[in-house]
N, C-alpha and C. Protein backbone atom coordinates (compact mmCIF):
# COMPACT_ATOMS: atom_id res chain seq x y z
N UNK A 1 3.39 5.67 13.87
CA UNK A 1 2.57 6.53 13.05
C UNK A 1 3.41 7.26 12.02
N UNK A 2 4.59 7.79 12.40
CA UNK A 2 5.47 8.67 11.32
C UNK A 2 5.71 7.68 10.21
N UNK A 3 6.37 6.92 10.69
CA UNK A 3 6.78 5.70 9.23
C UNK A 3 5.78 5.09 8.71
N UNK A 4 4.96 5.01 9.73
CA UNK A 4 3.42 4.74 8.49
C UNK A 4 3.28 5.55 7.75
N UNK A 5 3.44 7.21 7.80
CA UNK A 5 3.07 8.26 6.95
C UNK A 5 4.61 8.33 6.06
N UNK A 6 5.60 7.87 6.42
CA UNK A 6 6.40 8.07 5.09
C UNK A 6 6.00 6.60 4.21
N UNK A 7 5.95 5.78 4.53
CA UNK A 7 5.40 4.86 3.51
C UNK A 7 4.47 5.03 2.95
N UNK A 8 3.58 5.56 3.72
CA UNK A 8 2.13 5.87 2.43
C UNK A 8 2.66 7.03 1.46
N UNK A 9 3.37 8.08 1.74
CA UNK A 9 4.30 8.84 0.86
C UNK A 9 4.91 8.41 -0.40
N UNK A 10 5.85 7.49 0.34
CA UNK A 10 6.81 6.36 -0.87
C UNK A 10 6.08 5.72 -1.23
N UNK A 11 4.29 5.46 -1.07
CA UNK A 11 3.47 4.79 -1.94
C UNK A 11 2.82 5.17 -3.07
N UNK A 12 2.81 6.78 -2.71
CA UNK A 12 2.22 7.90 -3.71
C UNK A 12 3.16 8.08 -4.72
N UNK A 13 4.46 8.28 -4.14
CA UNK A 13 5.51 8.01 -5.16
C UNK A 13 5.85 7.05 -6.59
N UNK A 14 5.66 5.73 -5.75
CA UNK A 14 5.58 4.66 -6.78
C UNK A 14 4.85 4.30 -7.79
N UNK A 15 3.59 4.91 -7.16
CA UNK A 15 2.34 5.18 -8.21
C UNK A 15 2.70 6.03 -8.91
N UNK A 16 3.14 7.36 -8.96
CA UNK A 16 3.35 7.96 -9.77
C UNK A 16 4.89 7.69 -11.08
N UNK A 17 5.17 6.79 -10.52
CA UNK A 17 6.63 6.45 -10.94
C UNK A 17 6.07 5.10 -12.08
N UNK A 18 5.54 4.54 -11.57
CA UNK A 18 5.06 3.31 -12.81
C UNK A 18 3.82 4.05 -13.91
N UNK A 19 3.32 4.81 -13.15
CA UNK A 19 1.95 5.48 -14.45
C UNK A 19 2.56 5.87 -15.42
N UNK A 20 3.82 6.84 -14.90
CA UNK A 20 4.71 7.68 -15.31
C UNK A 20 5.81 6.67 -16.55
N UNK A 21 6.21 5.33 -16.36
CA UNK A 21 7.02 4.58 -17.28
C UNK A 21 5.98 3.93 -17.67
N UNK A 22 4.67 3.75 -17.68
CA UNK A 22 3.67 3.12 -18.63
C UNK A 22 3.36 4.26 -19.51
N UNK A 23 3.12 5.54 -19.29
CA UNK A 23 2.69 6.46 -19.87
C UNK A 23 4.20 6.53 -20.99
N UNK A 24 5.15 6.75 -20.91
CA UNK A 24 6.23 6.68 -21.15
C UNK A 24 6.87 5.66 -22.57
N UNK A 25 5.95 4.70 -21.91
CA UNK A 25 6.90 3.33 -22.96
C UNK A 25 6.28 3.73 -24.44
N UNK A 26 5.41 4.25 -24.77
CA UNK A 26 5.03 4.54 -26.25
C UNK A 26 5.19 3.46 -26.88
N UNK A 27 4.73 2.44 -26.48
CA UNK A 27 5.02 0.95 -27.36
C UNK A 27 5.80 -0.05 -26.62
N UNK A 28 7.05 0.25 -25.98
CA UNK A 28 7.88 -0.35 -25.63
C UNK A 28 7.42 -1.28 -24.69
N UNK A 29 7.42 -2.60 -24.98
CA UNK A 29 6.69 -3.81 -23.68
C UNK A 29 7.36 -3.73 -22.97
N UNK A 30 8.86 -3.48 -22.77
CA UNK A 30 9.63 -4.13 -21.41
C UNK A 30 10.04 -2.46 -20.66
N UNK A 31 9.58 -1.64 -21.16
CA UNK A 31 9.02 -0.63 -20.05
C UNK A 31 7.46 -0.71 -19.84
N UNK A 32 6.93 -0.94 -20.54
CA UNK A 32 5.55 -0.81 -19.95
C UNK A 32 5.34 -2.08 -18.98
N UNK A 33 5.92 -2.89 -18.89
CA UNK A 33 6.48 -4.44 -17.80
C UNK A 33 6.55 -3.91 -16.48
N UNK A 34 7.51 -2.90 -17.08
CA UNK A 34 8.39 -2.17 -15.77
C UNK A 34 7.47 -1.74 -14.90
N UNK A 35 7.17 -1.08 -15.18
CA UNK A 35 5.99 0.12 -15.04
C UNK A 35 4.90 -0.04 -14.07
N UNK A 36 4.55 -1.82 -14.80
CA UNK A 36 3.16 -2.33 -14.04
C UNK A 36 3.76 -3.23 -12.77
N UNK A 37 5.63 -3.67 -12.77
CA UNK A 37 5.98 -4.48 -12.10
C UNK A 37 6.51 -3.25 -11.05
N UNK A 38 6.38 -1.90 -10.82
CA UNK A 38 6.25 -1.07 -10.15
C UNK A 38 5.63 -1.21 -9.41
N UNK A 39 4.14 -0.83 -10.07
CA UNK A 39 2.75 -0.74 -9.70
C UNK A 39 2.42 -1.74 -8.73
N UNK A 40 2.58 -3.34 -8.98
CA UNK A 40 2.62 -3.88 -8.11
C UNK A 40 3.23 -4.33 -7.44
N UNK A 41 4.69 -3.96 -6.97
CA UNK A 41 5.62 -3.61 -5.93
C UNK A 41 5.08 -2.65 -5.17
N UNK A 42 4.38 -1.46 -5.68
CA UNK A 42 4.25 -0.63 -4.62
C UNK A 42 2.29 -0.94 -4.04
N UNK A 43 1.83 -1.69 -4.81
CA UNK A 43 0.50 -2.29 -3.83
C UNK A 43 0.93 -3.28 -2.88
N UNK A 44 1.93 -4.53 -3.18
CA UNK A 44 2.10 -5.22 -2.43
C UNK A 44 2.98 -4.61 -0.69
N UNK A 45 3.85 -3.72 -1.10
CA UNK A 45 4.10 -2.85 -0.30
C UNK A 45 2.80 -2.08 0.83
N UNK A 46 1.92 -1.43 0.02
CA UNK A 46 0.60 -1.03 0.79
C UNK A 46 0.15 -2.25 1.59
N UNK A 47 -0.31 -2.93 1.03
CA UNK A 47 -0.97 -4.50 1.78
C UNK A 47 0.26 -4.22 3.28
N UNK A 48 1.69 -4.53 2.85
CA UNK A 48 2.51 -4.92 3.90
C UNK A 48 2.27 -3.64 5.43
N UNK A 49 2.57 -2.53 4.68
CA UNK A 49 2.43 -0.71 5.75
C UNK A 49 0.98 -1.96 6.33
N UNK A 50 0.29 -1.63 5.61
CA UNK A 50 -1.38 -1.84 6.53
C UNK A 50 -1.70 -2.83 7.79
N UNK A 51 -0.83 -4.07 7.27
CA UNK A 51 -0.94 -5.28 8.27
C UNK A 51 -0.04 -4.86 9.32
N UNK A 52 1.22 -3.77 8.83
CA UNK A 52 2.41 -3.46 10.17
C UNK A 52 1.91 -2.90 11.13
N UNK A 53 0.75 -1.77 10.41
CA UNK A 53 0.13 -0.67 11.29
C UNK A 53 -0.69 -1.69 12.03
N UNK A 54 -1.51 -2.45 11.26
CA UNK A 54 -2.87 -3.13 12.39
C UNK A 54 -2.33 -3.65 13.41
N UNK A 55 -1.44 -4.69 13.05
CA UNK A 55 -0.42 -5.78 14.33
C UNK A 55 -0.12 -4.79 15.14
N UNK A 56 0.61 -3.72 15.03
CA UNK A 56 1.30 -3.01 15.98
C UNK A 56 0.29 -2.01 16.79
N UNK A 57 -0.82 -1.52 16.18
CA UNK A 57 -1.92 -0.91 17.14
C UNK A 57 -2.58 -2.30 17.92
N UNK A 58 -2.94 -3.39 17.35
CA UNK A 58 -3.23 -4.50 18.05
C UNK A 58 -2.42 -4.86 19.77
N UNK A 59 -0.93 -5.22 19.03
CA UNK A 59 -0.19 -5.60 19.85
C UNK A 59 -0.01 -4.31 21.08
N UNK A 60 0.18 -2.76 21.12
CA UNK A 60 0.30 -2.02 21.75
C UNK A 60 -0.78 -1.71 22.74
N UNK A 61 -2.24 -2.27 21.99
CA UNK A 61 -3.35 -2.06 22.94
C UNK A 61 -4.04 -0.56 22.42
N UNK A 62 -3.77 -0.13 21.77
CA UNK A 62 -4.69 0.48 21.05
C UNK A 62 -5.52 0.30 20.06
N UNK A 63 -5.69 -0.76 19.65
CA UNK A 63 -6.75 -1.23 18.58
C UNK A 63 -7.65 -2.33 19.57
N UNK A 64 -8.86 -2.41 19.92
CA UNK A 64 -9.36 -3.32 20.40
C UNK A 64 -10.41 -4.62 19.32
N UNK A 65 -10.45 -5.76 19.31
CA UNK A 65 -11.15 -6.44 18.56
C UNK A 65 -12.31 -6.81 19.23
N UNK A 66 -13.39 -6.56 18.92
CA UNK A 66 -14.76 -6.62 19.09
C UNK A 66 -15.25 -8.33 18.82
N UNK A 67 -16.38 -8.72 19.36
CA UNK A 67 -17.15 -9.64 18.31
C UNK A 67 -18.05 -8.94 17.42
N UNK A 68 -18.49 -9.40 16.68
CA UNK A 68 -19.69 -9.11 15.62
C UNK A 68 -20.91 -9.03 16.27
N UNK A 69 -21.51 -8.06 16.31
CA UNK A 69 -22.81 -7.87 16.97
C UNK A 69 -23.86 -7.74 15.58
N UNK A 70 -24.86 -8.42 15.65
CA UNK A 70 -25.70 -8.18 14.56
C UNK A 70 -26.68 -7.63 15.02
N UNK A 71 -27.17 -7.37 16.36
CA UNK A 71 -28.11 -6.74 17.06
C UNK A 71 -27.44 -5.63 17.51
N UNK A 72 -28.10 -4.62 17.77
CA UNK A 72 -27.07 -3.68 19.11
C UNK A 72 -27.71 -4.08 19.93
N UNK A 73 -27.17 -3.83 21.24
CA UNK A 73 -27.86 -3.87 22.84
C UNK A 73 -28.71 -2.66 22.74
């Protein structure tokens, strides 16, 4: 749970770090590149935290997987 919460941290970060060199480039393409090749470094990063957290509540036995009920009982 802690390193889940510093990664979502260092995720808030990165976002602010590429808005921040897009906002920045005033024209310049190969910062505004930068910027968005940030941006999606730090989504692809999110995707990664999310699947670590699920597997590992999975694998520990705290996440249980259901079937799909389209009825309730």
């Amino acid at each position: 749970m802690g390193l889940s919460a510093v990664g979502f941290a260092l995720f808030g970060l990165a976002i602010l770090w590429g808005a921040a060199k897009i906002i920045a480039a005033g024209g310049d393409t190969t910062l505004a590149e930068e910027g968005e090749n940030v941006l999606k470094n730090a989504v692809i990063g999110l995707i990664l935290i999310a699947i670590a957290t699920t597997l590992s509540g999975i694998l520990s036995g705290n996440v249980t997987i259901e079937p799909l009920r389209i009825i309730p009982p």
